[in-house]
C-alpha atoms as a PDB file:
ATOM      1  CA  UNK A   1      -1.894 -13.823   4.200  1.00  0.00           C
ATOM      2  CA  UNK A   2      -1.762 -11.259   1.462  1.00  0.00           C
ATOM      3  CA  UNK A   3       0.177  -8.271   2.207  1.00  0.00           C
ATOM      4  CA  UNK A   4      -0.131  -4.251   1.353  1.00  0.00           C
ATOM      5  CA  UNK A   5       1.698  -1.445   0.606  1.00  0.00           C
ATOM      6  CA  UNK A   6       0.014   1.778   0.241  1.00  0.00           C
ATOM      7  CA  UNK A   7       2.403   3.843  -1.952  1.00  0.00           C
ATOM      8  CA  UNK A   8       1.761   7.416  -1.796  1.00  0.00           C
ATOM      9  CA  UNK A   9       3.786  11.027  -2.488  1.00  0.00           C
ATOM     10  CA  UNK A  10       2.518  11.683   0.700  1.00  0.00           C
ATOM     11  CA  UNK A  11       3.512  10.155   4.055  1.00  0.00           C
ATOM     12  CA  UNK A  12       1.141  11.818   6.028  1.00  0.00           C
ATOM     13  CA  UNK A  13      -2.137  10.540   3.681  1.00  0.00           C
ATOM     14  CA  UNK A  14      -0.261   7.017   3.497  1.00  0.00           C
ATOM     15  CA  UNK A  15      -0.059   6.748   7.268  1.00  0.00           C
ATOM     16  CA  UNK A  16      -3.286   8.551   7.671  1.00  0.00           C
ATOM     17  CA  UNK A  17      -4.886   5.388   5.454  1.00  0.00           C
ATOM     18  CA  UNK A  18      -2.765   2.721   7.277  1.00  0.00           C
ATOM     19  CA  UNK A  19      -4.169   4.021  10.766  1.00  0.00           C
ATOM     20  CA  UNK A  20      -7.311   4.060  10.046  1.00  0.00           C
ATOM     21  CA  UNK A  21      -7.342   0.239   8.371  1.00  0.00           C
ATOM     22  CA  UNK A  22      -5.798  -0.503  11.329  1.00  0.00           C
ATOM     23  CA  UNK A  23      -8.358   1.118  13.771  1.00  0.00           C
ATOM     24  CA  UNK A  24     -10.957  -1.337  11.540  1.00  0.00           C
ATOM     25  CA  UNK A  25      -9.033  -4.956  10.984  1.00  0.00           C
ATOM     26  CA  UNK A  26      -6.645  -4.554  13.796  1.00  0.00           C
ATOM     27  CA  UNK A  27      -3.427  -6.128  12.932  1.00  0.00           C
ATOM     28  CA  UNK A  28      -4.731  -8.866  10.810  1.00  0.00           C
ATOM     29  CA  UNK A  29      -3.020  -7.782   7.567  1.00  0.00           C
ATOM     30  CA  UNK A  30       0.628  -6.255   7.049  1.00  0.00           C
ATOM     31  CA  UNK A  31       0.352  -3.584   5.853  1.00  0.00           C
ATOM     32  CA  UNK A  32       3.117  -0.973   5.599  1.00  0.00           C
ATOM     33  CA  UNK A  33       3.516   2.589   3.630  1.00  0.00           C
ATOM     34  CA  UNK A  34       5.965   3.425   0.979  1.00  0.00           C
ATOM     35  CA  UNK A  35       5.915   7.107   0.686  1.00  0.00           C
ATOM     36  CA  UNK A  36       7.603  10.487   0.483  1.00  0.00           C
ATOM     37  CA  UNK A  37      11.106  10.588  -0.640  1.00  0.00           C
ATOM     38  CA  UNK A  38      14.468   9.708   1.715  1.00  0.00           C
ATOM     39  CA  UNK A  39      15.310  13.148   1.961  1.00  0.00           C
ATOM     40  CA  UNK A  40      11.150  13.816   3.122  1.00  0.00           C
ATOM     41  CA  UNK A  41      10.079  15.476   0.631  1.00  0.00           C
ATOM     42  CA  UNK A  42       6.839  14.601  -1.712  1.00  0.00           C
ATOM     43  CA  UNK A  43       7.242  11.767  -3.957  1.00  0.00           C
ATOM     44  CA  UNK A  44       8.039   8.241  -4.161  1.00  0.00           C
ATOM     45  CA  UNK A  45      11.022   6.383  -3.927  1.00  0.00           C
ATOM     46  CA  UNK A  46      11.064   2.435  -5.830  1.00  0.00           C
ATOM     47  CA  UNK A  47      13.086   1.327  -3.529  1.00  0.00           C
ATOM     48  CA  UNK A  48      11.440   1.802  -0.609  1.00  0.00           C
ATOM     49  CA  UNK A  49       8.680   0.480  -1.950  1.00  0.00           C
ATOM     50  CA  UNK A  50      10.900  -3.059  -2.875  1.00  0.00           C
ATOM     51  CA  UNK A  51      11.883  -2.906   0.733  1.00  0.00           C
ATOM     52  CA  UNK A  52       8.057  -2.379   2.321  1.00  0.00           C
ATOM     53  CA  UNK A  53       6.924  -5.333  -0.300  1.00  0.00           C
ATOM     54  CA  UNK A  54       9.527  -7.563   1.058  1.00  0.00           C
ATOM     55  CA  UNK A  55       8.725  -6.451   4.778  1.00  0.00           C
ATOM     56  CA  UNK A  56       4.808  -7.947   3.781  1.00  0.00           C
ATOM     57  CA  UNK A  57       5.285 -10.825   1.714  1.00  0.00           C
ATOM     58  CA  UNK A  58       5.213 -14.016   3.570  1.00  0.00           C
ATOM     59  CA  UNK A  59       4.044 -16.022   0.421  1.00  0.00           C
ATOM     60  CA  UNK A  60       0.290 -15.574  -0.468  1.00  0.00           C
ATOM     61  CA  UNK A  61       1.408 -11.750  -2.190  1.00  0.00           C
ATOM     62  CA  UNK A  62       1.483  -8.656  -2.105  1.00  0.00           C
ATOM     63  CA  UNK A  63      -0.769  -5.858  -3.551  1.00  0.00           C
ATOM     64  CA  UNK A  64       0.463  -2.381  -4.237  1.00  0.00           C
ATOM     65  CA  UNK A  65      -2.019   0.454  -3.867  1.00  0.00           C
ATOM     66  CA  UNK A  66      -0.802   3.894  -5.445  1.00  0.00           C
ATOM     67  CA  UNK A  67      -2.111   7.143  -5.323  1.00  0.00           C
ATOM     68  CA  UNK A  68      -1.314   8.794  -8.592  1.00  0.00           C
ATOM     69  CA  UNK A  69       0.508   8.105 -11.633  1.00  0.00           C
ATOM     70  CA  UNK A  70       4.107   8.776 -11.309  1.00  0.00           C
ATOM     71  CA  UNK A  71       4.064   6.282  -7.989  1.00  0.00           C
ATOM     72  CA  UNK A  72       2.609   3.839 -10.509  1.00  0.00           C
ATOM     73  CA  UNK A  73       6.459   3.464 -12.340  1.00  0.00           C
ATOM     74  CA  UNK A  74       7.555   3.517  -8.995  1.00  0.00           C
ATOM     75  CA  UNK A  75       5.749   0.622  -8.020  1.00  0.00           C
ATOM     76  CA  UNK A  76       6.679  -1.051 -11.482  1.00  0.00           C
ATOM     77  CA  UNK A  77      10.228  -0.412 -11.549  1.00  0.00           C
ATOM     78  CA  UNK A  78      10.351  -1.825  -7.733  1.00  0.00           C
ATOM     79  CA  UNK A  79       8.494  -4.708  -8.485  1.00  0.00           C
ATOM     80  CA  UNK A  80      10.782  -5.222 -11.604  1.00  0.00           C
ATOM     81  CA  UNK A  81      13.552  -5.583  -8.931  1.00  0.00           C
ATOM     82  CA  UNK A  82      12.261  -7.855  -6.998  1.00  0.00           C
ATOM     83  CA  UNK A  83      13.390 -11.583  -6.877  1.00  0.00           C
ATOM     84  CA  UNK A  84      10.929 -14.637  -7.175  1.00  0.00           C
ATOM     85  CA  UNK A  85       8.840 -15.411  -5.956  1.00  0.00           C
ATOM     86  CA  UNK A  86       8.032 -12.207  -4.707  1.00  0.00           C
ATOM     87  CA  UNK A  87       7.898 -10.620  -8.331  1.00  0.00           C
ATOM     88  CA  UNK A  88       5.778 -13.181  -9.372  1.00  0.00           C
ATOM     89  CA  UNK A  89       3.201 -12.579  -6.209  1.00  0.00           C
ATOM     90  CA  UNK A  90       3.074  -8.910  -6.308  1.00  0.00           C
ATOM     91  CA  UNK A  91       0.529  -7.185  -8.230  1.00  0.00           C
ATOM     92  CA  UNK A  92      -0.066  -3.434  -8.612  1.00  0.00           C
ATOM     93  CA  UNK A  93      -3.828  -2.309  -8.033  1.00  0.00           C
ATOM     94  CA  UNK A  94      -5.388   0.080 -10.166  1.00  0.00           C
ATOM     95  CA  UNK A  95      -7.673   1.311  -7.534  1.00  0.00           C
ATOM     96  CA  UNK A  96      -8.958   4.457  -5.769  1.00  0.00           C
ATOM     97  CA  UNK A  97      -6.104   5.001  -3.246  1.00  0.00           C
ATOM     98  CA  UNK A  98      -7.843   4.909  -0.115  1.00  0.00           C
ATOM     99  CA  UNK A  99     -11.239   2.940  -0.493  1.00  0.00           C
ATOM    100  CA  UNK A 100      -9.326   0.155  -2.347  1.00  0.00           C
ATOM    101  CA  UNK A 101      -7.180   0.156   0.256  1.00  0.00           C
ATOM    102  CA  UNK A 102      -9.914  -0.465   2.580  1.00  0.00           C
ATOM    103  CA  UNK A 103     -11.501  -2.883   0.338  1.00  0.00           C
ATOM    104  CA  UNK A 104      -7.666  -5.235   0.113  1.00  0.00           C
ATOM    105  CA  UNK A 105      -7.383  -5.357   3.437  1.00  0.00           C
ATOM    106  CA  UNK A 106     -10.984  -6.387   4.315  1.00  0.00           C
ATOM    107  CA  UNK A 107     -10.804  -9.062   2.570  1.00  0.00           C
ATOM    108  CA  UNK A 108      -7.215 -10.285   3.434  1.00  0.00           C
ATOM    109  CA  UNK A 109      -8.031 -10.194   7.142  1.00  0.00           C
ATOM    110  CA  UNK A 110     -10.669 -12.869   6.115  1.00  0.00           C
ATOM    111  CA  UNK A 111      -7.586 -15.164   4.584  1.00  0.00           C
ATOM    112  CA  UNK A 112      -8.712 -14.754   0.899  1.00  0.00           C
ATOM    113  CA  UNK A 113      -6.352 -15.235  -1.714  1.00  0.00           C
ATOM    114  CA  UNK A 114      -4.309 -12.576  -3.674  1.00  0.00           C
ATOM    115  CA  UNK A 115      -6.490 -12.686  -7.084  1.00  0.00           C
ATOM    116  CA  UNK A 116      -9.560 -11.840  -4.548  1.00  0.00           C
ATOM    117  CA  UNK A 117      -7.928  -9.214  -2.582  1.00  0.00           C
ATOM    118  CA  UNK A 118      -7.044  -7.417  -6.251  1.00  0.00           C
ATOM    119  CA  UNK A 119     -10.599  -7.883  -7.363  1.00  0.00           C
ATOM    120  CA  UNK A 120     -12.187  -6.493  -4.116  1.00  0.00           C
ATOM    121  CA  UNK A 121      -9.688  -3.207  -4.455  1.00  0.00           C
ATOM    122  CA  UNK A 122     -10.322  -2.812  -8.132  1.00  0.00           C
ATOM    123  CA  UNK A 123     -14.407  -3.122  -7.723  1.00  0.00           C
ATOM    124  CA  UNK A 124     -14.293  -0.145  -5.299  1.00  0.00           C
ATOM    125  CA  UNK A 125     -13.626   1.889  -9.343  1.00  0.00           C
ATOM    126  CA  UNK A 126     -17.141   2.246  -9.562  1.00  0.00           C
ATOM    127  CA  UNK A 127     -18.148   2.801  -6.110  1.00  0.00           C
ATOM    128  CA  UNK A 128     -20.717   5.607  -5.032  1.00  0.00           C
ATOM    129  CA  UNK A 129     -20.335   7.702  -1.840  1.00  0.00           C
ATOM    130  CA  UNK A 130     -23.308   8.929  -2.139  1.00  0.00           C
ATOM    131  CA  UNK A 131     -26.905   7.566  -3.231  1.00  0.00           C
END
């Protein structure tokens, strides 16, 4: 099953996110945060985010979800590090943070495959709140 890891400057929001997927799929989906830096303060940190990937992967992938920019190199420079196959299966999402995070792990609680879990994050771009 694909895996996530929400990668955020903030732990709290990143945890805040995971919960509440949680509270929806149950625990369907890994899904783990990579957020804050070791020493707790805002940021991100690649290789915690190499080590969360690893903790989710089990074959099918791994999507990264970032909140801004600057955890965007993160992300790349972790997934740089990474050894196959999980370089290979682990794909950064240009998504809104939160509602593509909801979107991902949706649809891998229903066993799609990575390239549909992506798509489903990166269609929430466009989404309205509000009609």
């Amino acid at each position: 099953m694909v895996g996530i890891v929400l990668v955020s400057h903030s732990k709290m929001m990143a945890e805040g996110a995971k919960e509440i997927i949680t509270q929806m799929i149950g625990d369907k989906v890994k899904i783990e945060a990579a957020a804050g830096t070791s020493d707790n303060r805002l940021g991100t940190d690649a290789f915690l985010i190499e080590q969360k990937v690893l903790e989710v992967f089990d074959g099918d992938g791994v999507l990264i979800i970032p909140d801004l920019g600057s955890a965007v190199m993160s992300a790349e420079m972790a997934i740089e590090n990474l050894e196959e196959p999980a370089r290979s299966k682990t794909y950064l999402v240009d998504s809104p943070f939160f509602e593509g995070a909801i979107a991902a792990a949706m649809e891998a609680s229903f066993g799609k495959s990575l390239e549909e879990v992506k798509k489903a994050a990166e269609n929430t771009r466009g989404m309205n709140k509000i009609a």
